[in-house]
Protein backbone atom coordinates (compact mmCIF):
# COMPACT_ATOMS: atom_id res chain seq x y z
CA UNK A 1 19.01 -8.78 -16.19
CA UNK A 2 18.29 -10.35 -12.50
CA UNK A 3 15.06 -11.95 -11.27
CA UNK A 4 12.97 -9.20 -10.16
CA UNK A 5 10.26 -10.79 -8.89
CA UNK A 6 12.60 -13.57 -7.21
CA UNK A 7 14.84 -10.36 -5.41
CA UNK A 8 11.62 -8.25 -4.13
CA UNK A 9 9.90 -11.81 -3.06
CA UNK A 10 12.87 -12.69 -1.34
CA UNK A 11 12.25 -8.94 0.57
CA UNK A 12 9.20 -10.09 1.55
CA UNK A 13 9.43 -10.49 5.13
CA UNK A 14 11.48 -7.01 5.23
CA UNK A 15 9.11 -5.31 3.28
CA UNK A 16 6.32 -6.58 5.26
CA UNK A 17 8.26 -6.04 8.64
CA UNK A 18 8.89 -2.55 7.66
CA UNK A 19 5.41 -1.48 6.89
CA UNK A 20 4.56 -3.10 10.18
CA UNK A 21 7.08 -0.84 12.22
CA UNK A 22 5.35 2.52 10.66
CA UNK A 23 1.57 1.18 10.82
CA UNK A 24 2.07 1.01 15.06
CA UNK A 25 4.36 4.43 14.93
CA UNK A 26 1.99 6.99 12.83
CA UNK A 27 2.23 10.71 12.69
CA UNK A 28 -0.19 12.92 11.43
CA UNK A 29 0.68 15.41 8.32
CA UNK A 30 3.73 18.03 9.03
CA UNK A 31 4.28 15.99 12.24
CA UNK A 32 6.74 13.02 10.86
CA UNK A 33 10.13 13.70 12.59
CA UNK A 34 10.10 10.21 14.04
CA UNK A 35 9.29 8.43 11.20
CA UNK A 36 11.47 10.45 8.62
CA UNK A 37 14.37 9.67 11.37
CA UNK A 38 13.80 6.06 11.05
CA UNK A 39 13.46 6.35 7.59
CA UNK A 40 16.80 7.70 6.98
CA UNK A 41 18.15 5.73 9.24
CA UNK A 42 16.86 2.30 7.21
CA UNK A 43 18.72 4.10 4.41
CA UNK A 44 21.51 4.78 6.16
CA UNK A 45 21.50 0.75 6.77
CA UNK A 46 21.27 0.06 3.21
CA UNK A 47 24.63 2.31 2.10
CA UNK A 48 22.36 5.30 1.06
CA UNK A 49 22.39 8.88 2.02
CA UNK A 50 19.44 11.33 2.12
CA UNK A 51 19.20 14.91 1.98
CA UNK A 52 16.45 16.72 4.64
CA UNK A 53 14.22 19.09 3.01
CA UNK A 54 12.31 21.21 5.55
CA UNK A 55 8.81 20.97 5.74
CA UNK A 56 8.92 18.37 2.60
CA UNK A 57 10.67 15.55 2.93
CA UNK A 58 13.86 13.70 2.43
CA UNK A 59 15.53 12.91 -1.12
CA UNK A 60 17.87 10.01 -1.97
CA UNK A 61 19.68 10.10 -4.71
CA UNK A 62 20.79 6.88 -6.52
CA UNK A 63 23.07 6.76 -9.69
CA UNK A 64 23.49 3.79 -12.18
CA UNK A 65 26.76 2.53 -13.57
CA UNK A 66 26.77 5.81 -16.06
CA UNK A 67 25.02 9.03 -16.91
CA UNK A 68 21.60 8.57 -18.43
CA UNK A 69 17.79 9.90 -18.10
CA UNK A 70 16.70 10.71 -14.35
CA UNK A 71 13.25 9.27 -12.90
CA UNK A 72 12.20 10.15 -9.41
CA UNK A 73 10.36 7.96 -7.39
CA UNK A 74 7.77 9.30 -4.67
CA UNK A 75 6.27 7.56 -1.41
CA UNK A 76 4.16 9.29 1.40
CA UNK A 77 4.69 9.12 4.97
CA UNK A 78 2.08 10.57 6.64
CA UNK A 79 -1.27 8.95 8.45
CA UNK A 80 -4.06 10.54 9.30
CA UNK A 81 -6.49 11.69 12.36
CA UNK A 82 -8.35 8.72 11.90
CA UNK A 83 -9.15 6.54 15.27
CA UNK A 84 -8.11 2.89 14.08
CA UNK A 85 -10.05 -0.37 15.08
CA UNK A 86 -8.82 -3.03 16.24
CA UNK A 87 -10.39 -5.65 13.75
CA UNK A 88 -10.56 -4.74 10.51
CA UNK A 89 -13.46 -6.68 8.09
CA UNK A 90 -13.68 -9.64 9.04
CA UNK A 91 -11.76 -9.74 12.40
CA UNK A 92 -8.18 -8.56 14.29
CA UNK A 93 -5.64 -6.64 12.71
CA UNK A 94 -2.14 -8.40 12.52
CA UNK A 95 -0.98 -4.39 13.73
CA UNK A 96 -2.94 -1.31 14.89
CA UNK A 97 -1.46 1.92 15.75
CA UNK A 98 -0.22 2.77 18.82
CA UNK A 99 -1.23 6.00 18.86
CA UNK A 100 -4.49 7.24 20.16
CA UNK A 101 -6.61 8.74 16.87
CA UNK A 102 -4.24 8.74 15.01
CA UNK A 103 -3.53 5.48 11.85
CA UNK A 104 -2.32 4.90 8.72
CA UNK A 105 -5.64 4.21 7.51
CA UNK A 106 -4.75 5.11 3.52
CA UNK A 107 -1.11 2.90 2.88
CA UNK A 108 1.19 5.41 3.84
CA UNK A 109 2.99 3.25 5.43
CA UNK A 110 3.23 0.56 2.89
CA UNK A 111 4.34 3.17 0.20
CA UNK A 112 6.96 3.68 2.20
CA UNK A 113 8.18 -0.01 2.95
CA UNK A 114 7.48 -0.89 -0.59
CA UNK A 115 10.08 1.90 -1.89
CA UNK A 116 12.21 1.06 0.96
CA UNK A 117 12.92 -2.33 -0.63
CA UNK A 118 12.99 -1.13 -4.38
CA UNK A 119 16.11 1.36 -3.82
CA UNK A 120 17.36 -1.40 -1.81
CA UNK A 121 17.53 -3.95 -4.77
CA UNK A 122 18.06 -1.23 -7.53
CA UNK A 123 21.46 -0.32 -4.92
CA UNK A 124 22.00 -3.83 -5.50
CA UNK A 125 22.12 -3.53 -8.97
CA UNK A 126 23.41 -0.30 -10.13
CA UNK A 127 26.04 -1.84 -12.21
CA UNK A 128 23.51 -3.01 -14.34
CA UNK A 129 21.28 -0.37 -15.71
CA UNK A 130 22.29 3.19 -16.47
CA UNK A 131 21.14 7.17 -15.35
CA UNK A 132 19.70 8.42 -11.78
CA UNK A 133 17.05 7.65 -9.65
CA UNK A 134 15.64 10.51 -7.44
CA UNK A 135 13.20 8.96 -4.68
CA UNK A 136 11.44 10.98 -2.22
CA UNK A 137 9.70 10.78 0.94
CA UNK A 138 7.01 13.16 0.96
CA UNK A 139 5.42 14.74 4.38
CA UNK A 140 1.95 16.03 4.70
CA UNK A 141 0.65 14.27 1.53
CA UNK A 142 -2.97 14.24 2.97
CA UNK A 143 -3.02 18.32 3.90
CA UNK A 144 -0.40 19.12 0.60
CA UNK A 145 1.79 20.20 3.41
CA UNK A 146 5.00 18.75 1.77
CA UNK A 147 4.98 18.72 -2.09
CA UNK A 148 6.22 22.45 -3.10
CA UNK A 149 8.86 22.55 -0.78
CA UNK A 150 9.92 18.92 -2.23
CA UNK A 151 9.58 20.75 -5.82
CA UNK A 152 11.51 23.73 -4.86
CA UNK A 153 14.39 21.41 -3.33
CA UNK A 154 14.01 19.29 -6.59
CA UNK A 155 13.80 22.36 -9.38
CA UNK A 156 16.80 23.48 -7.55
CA UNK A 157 18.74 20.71 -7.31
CA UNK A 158 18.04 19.54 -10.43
CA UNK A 159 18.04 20.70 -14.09
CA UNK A 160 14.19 18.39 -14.11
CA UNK A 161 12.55 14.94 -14.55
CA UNK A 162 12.61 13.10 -17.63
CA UNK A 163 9.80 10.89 -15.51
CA UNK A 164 8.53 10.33 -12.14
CA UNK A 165 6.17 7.10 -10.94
CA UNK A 166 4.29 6.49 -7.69
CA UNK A 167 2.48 3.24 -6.34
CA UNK A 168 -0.76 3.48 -4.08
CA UNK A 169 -2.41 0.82 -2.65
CA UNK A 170 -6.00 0.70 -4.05
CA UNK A 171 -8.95 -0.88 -1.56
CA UNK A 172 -11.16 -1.31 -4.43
CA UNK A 173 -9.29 -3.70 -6.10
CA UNK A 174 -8.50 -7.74 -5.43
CA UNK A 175 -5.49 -7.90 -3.23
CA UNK A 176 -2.02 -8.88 -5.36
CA UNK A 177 -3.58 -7.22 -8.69
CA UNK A 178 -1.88 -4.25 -10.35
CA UNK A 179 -3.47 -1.22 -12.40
CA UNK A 180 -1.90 1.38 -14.45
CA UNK A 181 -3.90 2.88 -16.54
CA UNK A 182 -3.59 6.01 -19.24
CA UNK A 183 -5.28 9.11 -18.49
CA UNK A 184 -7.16 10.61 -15.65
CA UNK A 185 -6.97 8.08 -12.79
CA UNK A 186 -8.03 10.49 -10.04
CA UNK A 187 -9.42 13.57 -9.38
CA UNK A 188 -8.75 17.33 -8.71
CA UNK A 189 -10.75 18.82 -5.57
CA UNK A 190 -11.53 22.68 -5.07
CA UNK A 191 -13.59 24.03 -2.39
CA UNK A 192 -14.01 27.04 0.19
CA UNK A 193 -15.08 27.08 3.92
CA UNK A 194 -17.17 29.81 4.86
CA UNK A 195 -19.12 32.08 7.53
CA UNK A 196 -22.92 33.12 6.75
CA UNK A 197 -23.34 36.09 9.44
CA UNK A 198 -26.74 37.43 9.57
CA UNK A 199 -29.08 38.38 12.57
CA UNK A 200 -30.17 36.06 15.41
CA UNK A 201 -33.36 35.95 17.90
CA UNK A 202 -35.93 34.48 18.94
CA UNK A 203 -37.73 31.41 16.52
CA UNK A 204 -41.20 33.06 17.52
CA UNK A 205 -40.15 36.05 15.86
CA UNK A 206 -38.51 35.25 12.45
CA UNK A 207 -39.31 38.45 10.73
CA UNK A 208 -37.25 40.22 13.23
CA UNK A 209 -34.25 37.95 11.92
CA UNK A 210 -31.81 37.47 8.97
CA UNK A 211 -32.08 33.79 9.59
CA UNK A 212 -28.38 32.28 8.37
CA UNK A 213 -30.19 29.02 7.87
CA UNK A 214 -32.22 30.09 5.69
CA UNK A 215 -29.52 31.42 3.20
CA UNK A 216 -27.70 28.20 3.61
CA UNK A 217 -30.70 26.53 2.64
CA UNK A 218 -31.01 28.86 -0.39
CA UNK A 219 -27.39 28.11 -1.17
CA UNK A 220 -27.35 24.63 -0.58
CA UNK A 221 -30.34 24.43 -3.23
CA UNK A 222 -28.86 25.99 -5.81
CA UNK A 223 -25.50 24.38 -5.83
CA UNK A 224 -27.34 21.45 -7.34
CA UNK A 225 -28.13 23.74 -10.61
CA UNK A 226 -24.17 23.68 -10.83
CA UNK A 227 -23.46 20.59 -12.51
CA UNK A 228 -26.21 20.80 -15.02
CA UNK A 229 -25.77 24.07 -15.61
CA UNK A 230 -21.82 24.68 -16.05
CA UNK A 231 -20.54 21.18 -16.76
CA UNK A 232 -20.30 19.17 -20.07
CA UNK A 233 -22.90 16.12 -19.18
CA UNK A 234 -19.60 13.88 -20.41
CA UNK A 235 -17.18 15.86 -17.91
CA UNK A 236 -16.98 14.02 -13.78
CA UNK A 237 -17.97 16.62 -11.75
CA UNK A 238 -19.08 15.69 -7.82
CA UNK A 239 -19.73 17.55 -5.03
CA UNK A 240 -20.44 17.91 -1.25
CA UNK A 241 -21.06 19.80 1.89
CA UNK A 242 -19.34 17.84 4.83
CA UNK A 243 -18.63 20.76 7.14
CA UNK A 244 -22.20 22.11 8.93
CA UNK A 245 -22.16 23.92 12.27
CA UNK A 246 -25.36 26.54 13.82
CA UNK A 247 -26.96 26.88 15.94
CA UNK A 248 -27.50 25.38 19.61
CA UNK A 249 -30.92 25.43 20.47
CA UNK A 250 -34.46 24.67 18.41
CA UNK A 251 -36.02 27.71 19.28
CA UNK A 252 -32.57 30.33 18.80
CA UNK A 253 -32.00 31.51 15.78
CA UNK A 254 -28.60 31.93 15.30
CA UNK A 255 -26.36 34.73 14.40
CA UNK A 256 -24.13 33.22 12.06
CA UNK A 257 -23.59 29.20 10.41
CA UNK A 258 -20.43 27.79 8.92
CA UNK A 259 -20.16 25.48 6.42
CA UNK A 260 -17.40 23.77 3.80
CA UNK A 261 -18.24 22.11 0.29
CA UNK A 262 -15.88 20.23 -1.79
CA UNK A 263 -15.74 19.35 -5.34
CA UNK A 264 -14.01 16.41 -7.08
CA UNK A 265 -13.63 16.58 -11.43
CA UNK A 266 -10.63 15.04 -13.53
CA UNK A 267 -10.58 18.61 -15.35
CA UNK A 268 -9.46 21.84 -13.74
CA UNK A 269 -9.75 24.15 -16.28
CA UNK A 270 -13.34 22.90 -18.11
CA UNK A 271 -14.61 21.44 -14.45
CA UNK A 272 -13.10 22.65 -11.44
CA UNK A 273 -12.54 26.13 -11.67
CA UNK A 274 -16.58 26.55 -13.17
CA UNK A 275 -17.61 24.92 -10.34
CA UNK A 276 -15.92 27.04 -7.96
CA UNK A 277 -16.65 30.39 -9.77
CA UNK A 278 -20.35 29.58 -9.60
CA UNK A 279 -20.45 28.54 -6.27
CA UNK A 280 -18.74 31.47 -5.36
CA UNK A 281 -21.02 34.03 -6.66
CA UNK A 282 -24.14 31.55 -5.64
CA UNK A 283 -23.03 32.10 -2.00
CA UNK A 284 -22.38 36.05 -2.38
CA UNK A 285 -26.15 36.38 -4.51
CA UNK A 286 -27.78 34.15 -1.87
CA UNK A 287 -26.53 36.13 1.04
CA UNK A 288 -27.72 39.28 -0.48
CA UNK A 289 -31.44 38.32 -0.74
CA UNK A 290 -30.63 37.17 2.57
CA UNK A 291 -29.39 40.00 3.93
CA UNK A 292 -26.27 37.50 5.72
CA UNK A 293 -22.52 38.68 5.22
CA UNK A 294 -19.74 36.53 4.26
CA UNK A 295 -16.67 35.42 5.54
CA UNK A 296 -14.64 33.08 3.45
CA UNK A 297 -12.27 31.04 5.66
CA UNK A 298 -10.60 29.69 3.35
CA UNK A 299 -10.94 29.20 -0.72
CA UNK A 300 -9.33 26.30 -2.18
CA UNK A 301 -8.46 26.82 -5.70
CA UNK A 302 -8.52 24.32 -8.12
CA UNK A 303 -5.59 21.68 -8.24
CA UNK A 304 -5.40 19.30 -10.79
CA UNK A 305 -6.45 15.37 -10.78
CA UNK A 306 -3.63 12.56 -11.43
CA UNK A 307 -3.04 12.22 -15.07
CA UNK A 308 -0.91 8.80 -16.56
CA UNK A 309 0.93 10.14 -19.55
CA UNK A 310 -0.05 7.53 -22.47
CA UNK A 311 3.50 6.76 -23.39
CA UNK A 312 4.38 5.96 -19.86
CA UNK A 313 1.20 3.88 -18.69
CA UNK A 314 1.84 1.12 -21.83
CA UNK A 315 5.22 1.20 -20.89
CA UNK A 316 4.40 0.13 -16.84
CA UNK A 317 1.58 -2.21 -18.19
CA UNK A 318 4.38 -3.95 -20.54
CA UNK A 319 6.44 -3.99 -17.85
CA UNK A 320 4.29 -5.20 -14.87
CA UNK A 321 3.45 -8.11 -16.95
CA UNK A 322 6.39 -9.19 -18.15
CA UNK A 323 7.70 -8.62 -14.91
CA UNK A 324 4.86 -10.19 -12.49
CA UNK A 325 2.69 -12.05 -15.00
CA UNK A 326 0.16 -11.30 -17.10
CA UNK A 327 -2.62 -12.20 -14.95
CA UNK A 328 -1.51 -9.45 -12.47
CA UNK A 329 -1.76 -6.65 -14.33
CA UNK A 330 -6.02 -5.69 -14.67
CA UNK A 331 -7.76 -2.59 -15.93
CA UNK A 332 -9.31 -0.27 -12.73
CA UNK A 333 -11.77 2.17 -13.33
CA UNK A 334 -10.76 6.41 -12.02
CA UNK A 335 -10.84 6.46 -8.11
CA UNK A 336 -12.48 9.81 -7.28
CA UNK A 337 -10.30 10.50 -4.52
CA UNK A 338 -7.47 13.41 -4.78
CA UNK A 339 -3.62 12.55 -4.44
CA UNK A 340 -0.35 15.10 -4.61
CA UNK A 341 0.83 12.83 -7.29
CA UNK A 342 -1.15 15.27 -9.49
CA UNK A 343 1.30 18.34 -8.46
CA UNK A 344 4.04 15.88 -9.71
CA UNK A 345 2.64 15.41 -12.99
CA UNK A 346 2.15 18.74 -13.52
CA UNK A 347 5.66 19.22 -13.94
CA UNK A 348 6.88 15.79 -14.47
CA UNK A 349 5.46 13.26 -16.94
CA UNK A 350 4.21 9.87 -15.34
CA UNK A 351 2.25 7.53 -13.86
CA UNK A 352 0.70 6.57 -10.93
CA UNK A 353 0.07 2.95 -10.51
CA UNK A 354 -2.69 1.22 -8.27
CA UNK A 355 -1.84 -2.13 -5.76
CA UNK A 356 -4.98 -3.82 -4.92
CA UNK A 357 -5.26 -5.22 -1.33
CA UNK A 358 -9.23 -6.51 -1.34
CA UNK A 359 -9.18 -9.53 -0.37
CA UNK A 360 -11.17 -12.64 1.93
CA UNK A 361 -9.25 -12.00 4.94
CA UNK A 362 -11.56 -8.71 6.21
CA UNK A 363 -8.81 -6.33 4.06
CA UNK A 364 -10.83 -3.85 1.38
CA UNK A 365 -12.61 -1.18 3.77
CA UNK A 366 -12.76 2.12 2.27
CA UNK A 367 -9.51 4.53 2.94
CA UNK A 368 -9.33 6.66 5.33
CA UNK A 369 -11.76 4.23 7.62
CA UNK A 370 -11.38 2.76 10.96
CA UNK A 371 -11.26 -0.79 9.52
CA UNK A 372 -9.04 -0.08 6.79
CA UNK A 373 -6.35 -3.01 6.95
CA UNK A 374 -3.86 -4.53 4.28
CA UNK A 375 -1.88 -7.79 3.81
CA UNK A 376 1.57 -6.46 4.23
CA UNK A 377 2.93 -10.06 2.71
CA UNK A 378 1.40 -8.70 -0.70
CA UNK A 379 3.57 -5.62 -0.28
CA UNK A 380 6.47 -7.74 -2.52
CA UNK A 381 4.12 -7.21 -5.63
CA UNK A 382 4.77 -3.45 -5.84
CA UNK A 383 8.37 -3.81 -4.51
CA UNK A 384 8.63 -5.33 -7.97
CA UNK A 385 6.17 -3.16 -9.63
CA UNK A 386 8.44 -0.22 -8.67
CA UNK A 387 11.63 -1.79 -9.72
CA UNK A 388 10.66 -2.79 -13.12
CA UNK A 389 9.13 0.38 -13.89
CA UNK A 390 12.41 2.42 -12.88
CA UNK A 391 14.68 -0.33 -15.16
CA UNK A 392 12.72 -0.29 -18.05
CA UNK A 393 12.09 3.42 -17.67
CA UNK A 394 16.36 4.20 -17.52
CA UNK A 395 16.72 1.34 -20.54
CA UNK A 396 18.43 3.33 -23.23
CA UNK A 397 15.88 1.44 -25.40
CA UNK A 398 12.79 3.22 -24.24
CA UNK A 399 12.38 6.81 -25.68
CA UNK A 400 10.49 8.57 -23.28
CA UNK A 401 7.96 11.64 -24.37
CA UNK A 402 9.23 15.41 -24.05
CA UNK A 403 9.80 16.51 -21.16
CA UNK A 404 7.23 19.04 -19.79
CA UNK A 405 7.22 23.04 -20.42
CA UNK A 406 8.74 24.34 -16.72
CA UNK A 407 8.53 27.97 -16.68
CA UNK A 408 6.06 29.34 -14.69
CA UNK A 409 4.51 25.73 -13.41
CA UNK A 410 6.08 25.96 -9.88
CA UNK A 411 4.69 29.40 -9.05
CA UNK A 412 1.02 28.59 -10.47
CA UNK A 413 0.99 25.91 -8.14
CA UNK A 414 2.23 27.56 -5.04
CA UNK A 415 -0.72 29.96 -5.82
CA UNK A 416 -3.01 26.55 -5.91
CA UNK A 417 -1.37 24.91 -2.45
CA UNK A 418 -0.16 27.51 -0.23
């Protein structure tokens, strides 16, 4: 078998170059026609061919020397409405966007560049390892605007995944270190935005109101009863209301308030959808002492957090260390953010592997920040982390666990995400 590390370090530059290109040309979620066109057209450069999936994505499909398992491989392309800053930590950015408010302030881009590379050098080498590769380029990650469409166009297209793996980079972790650890390794999120409507006038005169503020307050109170009351104290289970807009003048009492709350849990089932059933009727109960209406905008049922299948984290920690050194490869606590990679391994067993990029050189600000920044040199690490994975997932040697029960899966989770 060929020098892995040696091929994706000698990508570096590429790699690096290619992030570089989509950090200063972002589009926001649903929006990516330029950079999906340039993205095919890199593949297009490298012999490969990818199909266009409307409103998803694109898929490239890559066979080995003969039939074997199939694994698909997912990156991201979208950035986000985030203004970027010029300097990032500790001072200026090698690249900013160049697009007003809008960045890749999470490592879209990079996830993109680093797969970029890793089909290049498994093209390479197709005559040496056996079965199919299925990577895709998923749209809207951030808003879950592209992942059932991408299933759909995969379920169809194919008769399922024997595995699937995705790399993120991880801010909370030393730059050039790798994580891949078994179980939960982030969350699920549920939620609702809604509309308190009760009866405005005049703050002299609040018995002559149905004061919306009030029941928010009410409401806001007794969410905190949630956790104690509905979770198992050995479950994760946050919360938080982000989203608060009445009124417009101290002495008005307004007519109606708005507000949106959030929850993050590894569990759907024994976390999530408790949470969101009690917080439902909390609101409804509330606005009847209150004597407010409600308006739900939207309700966002629970979707699950990632989960590494056992068999296939030890398997990417075997192989990350045999394949970039022992020393690389470091345990990482759950990150509590929420990631479509969970909607994959609902169907799909897999894992979902972490690429720290903290470093001394201003990079580790949180996602989805201003100052968020990355050393796109470092990129090289999960070029390799990618590649190893997919050969020693294919190797006829490795028996991979059971494919996942199908029936029904897709349609639950259109329910969930559209």
């Amino acid at each position: 078998m060929f020098d892995v590390k040696a091929e994706c370090l000698a990508l570096r530059g590429q790699t690096a170059g290619d992030r570089n290109y989509l950090h200063a040309h972002p589009e926001l979620s649903g929006q990516e026609e330029n950079t999906l066109s340039w993205v095919q057209g890199r593949l297009a450069e490298l012999g490969l061919s990818a199909v266009r999936v409307e409103h998803g994505g694109l898929v490239c499909v890559l066979n080995g020397r003969e039939p074997g398992r199939r694994l698909l491989l997912r990156a991201d392309v979208d950035a986000l409405p985030v203004e970027e800053s010029a300097d990032n930590l500790s001072g200026p950015k090698q690249v900013v966007s160049g697009t007003a408010g809008v960045s890749h302030a999470c490592g879209h881009d990079a996830h993109t560049a680093m797969l970029l590379s890793a089909l290049q050098v498994l093209s390479a080498h197709r005559e040496e390892w056996t079965g199919q590769i299925v990577a895709v380029f998923e749209q809207g990650e951030e808003t879950s605007y592209g992942v059932i469409p991408l299933l759909e166009h995969l379920e169809a297209q194919f008769d399922g995944m024997d595995g699937c793996f995705a790399l993120h980079v991880y801010a909370g972790s030393p730059a050039g270190t790798l994580s891949v650890q078994p179980g939960h390794v982030m969350c699920g999120a549920a939620g609702f935005d809604v509309v308190l409507t009760g009866k405005g006038g005049h703050s002299s005169r609040p018995d002559l109101c149905n004061n919306p503020v009030d029941c928010f307050v009410s409401i806001y109170n007794d969410l905190a009863a949630v956790r104690m009351r509905h979770t198992d104290p050995n479950d994760c289970l946050t919360y938080a209301v982000g989203l608060l807009q009445g009124g417009s003048k101290s002495n008005i009492i307004p007519d109606s308030l708005r507000f949106s709350c959030l929850a993050r849990f590894f569990d759907e089932e024994t976390c999530g959808r408790p949470f969101l059933e009690a917080a439902k009727t909390i609101v409804e109960k509330d606005a009847q002492i209150y004597d407010c209406q409600v308006r739900y905008n939207y309700i966002m049922e629970p979707i699950p957090g990632v989960y590494n299948d056992p068999d296939c984290a030890a398997l990417a920690q075997q192989s990350l260390r045999r394949t970039l050194g022992e020393e690389a490869v470091v345990p990482a606590g759950p990150w509590m953010a929420s990631e479509s990679m969970a909607v994959y391994n609902t169907l799909y067993r897999g894992v979902l592997a972490f690429l720290g990029i903290q470093d001394q050189q201003g990079c580790g600000a949180p996602h989805h920040s201003g100052e968020f920044d990355l050393d796109p040199d470092l990129l090289y690490l999960g070029t390799g982390a990618i590649v190893s994975y997919a050969l020693d997932f294919l190797d006829p040697g490795f028996t991979p666990p059971p494919r996942k029960p199908s029936a029904g899966v897709l349609e639950r989770l259109k329910k969930q995400l559209m």
